[in-house]
Protein backbone atom coordinates (compact mmCIF):
# COMPACT_ATOMS: atom_id res chain seq x y z
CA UNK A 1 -4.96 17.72 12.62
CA UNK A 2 -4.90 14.32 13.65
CA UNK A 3 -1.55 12.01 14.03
CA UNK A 4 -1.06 8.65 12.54
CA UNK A 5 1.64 6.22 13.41
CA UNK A 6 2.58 3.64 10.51
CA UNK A 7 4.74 0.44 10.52
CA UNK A 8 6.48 -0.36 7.63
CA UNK A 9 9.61 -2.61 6.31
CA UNK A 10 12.78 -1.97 6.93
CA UNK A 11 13.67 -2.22 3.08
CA UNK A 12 11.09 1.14 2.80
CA UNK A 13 12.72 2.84 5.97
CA UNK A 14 16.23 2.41 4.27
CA UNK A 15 14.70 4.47 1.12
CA UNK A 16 12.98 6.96 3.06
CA UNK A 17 16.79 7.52 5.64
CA UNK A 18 18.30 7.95 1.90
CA UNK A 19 16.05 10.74 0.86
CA UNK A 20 15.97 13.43 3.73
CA UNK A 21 14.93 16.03 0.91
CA UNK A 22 11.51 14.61 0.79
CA UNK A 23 8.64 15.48 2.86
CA UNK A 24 7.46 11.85 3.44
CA UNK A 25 4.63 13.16 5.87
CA UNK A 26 3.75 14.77 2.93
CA UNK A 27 4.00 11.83 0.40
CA UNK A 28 1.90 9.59 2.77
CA UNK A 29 -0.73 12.32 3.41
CA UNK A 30 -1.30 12.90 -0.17
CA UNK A 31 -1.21 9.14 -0.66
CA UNK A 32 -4.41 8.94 1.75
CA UNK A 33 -5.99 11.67 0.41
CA UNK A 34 -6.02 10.33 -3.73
CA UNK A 35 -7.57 6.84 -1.95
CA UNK A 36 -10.29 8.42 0.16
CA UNK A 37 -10.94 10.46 -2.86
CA UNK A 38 -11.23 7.12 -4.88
CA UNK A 39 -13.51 5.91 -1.78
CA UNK A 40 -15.90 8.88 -1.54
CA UNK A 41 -16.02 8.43 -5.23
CA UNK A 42 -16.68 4.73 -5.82
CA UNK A 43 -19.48 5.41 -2.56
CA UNK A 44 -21.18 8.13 -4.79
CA UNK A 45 -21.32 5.27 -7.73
CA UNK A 46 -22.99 2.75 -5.99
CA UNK A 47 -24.99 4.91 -3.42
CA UNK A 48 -28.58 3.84 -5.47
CA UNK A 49 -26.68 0.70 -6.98
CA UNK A 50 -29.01 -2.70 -6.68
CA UNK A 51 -26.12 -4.72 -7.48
CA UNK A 52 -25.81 -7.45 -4.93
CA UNK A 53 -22.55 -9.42 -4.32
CA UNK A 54 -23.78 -12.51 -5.80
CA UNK A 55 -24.04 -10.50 -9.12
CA UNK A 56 -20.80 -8.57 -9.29
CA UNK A 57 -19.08 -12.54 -8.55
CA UNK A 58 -21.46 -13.92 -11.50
CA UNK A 59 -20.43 -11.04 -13.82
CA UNK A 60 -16.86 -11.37 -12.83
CA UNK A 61 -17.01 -15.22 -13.36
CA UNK A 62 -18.35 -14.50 -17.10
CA UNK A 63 -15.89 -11.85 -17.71
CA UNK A 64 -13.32 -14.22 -16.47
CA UNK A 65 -14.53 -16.71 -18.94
CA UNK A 66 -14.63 -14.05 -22.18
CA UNK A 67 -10.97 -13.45 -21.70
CA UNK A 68 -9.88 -17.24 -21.29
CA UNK A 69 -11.49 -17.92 -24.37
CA UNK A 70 -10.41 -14.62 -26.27
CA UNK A 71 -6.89 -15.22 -24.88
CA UNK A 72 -7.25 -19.05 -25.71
CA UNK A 73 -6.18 -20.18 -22.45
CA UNK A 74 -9.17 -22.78 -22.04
């Protein structure tokens, strides 16, 4: 198994002194695992996907737009 060093705030590293009875290596490993999952997954999606970025902007622009005007806030 491979090591990983992390920096994070102080404000976390006070939570995580607090809490000895967690297994943070644990927390952060399972952490990384339910995003590569999401990764792998969203890769299997699009693997045959024509979709260019130009398009996903333009359909996010319109969607954008749908829920101004259903929300009224044009």
């Amino acid at each position: 198994m491979t090591n990983m060093t992390l920096a994070i705030p102080d404000d976390l590293m006070e939570v995580i002194r607090k809490h000895k009875e967690i297994k943070w290596s644990e927390v952060a490993r399972q952490a990384l695992t339910d995003k590569a999952n999401e990764l792998k997954l969203m890769d299997q999606i699009l693997y045959r996907s024509t979709l260019t970025e130009r398009d996903a902007i333009e359909i996010g622009k319109i969607i954008n737009k749908k829920i101004s005007q259903r929300h009224k806030l044009q």
